[in-house]
N, C-alpha and C. Protein backbone atom coordinates (compact mmCIF):
# COMPACT_ATOMS: atom_id res chain seq x y z
N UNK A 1 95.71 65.76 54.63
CA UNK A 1 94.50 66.03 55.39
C UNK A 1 94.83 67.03 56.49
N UNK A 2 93.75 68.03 56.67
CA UNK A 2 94.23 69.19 57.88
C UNK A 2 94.26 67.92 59.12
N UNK A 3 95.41 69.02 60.26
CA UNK A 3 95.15 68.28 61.21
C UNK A 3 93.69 68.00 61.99
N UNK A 4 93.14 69.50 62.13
CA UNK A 4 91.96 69.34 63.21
C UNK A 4 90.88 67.73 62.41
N UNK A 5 90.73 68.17 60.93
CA UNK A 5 90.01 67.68 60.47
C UNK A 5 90.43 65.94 60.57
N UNK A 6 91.76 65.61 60.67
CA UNK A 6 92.49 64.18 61.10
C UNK A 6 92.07 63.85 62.37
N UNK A 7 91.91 64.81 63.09
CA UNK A 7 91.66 64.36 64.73
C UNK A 7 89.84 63.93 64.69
N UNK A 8 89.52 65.07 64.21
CA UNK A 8 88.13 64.50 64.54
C UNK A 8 87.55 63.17 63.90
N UNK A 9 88.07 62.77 62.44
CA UNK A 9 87.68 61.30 62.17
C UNK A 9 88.37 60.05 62.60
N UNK A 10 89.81 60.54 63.43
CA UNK A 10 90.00 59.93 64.16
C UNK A 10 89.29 59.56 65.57
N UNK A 11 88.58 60.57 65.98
CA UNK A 11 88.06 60.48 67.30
C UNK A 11 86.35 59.92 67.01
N UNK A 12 86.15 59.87 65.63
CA UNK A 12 84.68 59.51 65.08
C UNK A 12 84.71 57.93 65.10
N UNK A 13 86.02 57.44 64.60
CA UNK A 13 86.24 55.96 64.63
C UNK A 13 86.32 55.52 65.62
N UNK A 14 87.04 56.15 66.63
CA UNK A 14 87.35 55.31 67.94
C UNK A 14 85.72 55.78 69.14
N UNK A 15 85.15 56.49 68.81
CA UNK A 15 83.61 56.48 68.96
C UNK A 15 83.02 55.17 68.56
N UNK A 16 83.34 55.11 67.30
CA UNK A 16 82.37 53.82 66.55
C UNK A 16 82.55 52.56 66.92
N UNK A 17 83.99 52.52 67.51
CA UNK A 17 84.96 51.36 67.79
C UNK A 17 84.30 50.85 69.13
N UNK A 18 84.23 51.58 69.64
CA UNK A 18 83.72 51.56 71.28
C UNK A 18 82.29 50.94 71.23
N UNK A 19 81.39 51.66 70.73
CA UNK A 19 80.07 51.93 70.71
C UNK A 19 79.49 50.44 70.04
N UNK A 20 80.14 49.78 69.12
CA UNK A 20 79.66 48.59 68.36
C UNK A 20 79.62 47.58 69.06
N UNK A 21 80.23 46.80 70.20
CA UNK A 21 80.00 46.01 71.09
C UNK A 21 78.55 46.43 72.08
N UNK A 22 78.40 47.74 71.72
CA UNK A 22 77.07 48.04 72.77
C UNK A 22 76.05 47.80 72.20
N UNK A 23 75.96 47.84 70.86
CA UNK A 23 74.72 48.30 70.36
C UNK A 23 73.82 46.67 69.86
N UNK A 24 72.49 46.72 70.42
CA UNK A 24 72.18 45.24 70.34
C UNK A 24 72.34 44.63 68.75
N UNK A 25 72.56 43.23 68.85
CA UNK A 25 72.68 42.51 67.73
C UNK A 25 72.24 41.23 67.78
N UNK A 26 71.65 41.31 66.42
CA UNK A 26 71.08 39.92 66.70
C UNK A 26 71.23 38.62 65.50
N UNK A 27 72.00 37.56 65.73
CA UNK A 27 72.47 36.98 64.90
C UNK A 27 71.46 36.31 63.94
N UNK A 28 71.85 36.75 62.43
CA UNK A 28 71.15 36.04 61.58
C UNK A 28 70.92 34.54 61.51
N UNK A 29 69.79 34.27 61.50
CA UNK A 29 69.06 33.15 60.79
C UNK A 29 68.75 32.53 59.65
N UNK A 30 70.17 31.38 59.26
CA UNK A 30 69.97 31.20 57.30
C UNK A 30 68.88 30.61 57.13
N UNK A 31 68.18 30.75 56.25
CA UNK A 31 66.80 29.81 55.93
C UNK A 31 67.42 28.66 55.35
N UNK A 32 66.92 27.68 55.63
CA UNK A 32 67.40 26.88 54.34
C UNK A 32 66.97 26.54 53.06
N UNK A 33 65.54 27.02 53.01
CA UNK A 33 65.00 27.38 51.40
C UNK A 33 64.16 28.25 51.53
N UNK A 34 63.53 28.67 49.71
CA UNK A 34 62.80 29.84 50.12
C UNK A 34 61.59 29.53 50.37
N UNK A 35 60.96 28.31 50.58
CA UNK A 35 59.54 27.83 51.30
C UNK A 35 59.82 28.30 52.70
N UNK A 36 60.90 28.96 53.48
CA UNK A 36 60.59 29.58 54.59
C UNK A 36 60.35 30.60 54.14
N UNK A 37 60.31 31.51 53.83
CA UNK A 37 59.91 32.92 53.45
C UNK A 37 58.60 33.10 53.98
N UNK A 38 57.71 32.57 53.40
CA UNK A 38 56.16 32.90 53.81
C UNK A 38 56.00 32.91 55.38
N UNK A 39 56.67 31.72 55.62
CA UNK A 39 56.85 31.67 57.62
C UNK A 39 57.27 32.89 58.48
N UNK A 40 58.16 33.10 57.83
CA UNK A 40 59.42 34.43 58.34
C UNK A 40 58.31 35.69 58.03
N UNK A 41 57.78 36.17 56.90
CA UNK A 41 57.03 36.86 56.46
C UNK A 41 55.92 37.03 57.74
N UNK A 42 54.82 36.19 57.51
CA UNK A 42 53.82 35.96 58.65
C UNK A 42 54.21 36.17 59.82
N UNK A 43 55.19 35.80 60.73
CA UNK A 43 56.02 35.81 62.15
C UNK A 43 55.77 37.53 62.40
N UNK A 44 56.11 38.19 61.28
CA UNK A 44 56.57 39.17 61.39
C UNK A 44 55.45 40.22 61.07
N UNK A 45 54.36 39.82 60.70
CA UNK A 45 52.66 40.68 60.31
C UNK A 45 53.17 40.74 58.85
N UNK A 46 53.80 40.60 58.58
CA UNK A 46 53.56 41.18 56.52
C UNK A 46 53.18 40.51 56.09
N UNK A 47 52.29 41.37 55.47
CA UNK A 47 51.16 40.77 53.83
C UNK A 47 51.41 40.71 52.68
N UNK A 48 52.33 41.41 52.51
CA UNK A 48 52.90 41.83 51.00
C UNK A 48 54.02 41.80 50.81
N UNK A 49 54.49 41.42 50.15
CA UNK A 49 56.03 41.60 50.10
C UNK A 49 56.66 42.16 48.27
N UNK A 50 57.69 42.69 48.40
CA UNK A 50 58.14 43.41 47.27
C UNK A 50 59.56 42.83 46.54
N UNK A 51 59.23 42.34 45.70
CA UNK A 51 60.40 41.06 45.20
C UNK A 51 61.68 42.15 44.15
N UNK A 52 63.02 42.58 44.50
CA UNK A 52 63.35 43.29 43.93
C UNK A 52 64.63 42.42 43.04
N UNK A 53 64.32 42.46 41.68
CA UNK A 53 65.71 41.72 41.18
C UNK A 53 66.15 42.43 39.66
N UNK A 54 67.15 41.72 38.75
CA UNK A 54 67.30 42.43 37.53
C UNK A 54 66.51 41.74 36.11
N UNK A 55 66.70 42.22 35.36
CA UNK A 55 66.03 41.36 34.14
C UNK A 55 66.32 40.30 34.04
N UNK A 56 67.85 39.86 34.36
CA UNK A 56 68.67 38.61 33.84
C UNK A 56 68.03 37.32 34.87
N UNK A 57 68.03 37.57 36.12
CA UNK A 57 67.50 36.64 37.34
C UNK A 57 65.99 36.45 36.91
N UNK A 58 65.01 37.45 36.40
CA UNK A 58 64.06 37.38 36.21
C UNK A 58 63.57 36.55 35.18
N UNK A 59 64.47 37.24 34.08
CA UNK A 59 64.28 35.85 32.53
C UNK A 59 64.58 34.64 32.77
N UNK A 60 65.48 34.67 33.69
CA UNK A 60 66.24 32.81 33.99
C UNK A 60 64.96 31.95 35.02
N UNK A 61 64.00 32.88 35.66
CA UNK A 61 63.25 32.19 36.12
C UNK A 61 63.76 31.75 37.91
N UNK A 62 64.17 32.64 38.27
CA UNK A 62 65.52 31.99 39.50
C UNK A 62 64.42 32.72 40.74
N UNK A 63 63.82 33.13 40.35
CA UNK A 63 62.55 33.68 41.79
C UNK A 63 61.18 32.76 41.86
N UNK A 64 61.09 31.87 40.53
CA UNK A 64 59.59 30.95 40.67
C UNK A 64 59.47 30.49 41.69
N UNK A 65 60.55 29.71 42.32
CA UNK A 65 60.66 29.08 43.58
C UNK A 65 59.85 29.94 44.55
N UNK A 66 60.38 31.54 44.86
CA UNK A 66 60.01 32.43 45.92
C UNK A 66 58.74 32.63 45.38
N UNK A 67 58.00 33.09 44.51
CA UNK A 67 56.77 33.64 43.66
C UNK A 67 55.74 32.15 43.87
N UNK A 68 56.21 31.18 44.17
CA UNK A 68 55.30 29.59 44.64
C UNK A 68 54.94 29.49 45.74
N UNK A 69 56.12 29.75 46.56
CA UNK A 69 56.04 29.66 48.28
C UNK A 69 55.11 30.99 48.64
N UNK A 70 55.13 32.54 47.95
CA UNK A 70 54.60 33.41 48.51
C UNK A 70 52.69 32.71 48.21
N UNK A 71 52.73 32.88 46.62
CA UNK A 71 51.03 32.62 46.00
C UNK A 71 50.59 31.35 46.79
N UNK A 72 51.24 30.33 47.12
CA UNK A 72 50.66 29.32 47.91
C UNK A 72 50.60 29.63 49.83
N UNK A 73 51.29 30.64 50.01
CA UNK A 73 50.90 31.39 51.24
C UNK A 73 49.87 32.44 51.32
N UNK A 74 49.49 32.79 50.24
CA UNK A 74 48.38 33.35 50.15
C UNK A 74 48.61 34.94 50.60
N UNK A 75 50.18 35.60 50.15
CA UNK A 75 51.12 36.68 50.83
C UNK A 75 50.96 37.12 49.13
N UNK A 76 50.26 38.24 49.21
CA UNK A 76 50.25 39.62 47.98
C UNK A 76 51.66 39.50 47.61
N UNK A 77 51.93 39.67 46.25
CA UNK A 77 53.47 40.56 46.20
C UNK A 77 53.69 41.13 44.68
N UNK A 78 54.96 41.97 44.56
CA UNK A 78 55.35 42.80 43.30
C UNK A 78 56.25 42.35 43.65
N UNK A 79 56.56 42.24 41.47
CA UNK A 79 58.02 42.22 41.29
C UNK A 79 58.60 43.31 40.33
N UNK A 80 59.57 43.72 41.20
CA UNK A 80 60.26 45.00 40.08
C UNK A 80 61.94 44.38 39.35
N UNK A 81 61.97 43.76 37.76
CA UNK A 81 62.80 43.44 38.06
C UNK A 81 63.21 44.54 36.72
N UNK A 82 63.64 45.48 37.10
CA UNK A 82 64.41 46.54 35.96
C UNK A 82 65.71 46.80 36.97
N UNK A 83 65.96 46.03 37.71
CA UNK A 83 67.56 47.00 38.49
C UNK A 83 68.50 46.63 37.62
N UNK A 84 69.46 47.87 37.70
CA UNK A 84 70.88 48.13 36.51
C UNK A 84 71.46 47.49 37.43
N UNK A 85 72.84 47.69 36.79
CA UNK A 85 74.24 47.53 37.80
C UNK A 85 74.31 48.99 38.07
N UNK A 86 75.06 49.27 39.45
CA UNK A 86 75.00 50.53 39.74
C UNK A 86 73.69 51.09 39.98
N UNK A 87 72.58 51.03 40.27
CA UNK A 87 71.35 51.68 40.77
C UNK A 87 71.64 53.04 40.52
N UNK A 88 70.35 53.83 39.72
CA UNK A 88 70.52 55.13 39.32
C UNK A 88 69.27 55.42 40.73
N UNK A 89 69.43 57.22 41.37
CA UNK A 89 68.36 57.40 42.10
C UNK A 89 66.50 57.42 40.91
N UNK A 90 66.69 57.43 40.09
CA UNK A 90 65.37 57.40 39.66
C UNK A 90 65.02 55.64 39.25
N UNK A 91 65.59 54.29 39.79
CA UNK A 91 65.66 53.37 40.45
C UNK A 91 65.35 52.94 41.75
N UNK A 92 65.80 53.61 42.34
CA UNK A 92 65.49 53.76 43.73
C UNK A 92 64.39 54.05 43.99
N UNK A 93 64.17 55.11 43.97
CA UNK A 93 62.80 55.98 44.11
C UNK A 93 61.80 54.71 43.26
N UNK A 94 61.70 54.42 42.06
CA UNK A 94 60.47 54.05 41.48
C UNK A 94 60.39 52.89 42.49
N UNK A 95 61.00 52.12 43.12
CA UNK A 95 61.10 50.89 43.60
C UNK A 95 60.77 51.30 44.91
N UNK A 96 60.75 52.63 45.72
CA UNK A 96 60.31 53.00 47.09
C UNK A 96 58.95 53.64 46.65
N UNK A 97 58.59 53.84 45.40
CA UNK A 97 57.13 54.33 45.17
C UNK A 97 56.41 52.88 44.89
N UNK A 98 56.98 52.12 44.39
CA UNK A 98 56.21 51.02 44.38
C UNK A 98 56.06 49.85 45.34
N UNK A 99 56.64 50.52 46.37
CA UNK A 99 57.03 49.23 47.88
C UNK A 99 55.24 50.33 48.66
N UNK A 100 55.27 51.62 48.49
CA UNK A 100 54.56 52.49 49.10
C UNK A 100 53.17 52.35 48.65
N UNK A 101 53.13 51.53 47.48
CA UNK A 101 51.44 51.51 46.79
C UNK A 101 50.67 50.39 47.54
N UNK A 102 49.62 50.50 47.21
CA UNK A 102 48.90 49.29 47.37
C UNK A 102 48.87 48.13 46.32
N UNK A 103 48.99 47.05 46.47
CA UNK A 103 49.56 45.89 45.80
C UNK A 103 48.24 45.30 45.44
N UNK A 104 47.64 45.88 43.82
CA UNK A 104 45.92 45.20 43.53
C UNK A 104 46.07 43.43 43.29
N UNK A 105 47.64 42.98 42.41
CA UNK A 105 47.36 41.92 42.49
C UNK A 105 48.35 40.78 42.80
N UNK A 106 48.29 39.33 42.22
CA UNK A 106 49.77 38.52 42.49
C UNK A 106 50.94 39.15 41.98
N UNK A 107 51.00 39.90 41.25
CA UNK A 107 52.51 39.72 40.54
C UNK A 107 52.01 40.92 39.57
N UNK A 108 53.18 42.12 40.04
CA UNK A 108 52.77 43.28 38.82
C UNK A 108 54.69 43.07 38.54
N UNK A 109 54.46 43.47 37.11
CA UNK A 109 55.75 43.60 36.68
C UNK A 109 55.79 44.95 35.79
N UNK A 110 56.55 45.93 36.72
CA UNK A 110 57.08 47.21 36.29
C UNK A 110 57.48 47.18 35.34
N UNK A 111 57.16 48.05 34.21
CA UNK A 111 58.15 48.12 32.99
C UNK A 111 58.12 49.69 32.70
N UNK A 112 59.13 50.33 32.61
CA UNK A 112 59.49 51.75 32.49
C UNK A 112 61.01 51.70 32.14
N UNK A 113 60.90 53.16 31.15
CA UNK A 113 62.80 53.28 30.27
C UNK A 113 63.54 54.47 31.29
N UNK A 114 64.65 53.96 32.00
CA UNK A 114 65.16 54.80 32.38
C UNK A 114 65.74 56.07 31.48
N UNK A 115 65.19 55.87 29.88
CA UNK A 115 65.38 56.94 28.61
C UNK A 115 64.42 58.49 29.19
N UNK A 116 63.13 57.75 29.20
CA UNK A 116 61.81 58.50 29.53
C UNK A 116 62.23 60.05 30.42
């Protein structure tokens, strides 16, 4: 590695080093199930929420729990569950275009070929 270029990410870390005790933090809160969700949700003004998981979590049924607590809170939501391993950006994006829509009903489930 050049020197100048050694000094300055050295001097970028010990920036960062410094600076992280300053910067506010605020210690997480474990839920202890996902019937808090809707609570935490509401606290916070959101109406909608955007459920992001993969096919495999989705087929196994491992979000009904969250998808009960939201519809019985009466909290809109989508579920996108096409995520790969490794997230491609045309993943990303469809999942920030679909956080950006308006949400017509309980439960839309995206289906699109990352072939397309």
């Amino acid at each position: 590695m050049q020197p100048v270029r050694k000094l300055y990410c050295r001097a970028f870390q010990l920036a960062l080093r410094i600076s992280i005790p300053l910067l506010p933090y605020r210690k997480p809160k474990p839920l202890a199930n996902v019937g808090e969700v809707p609570g935490v949700l509401e606290r916070a003004g959101v109406s909608r929420a955007l459920i992001v998981t993969d096919p495999g979590v989705a087929a196994h049924g491992l979000t009904r729990h969250l998808e009960e607590a939201l519809n019985q809170a009466g909290i809109f939501y989508a579920m996108f569950d096409q995520v790969v391993p490794n997230p491609t950006t045309a993943t990303v994006e469809t999942v920030v275009q679909l956080s950006k829509g308006e949400i017509q009903s309980k439960k839309i489930r995206v289906d699109f070929s990352l072939e397309d």
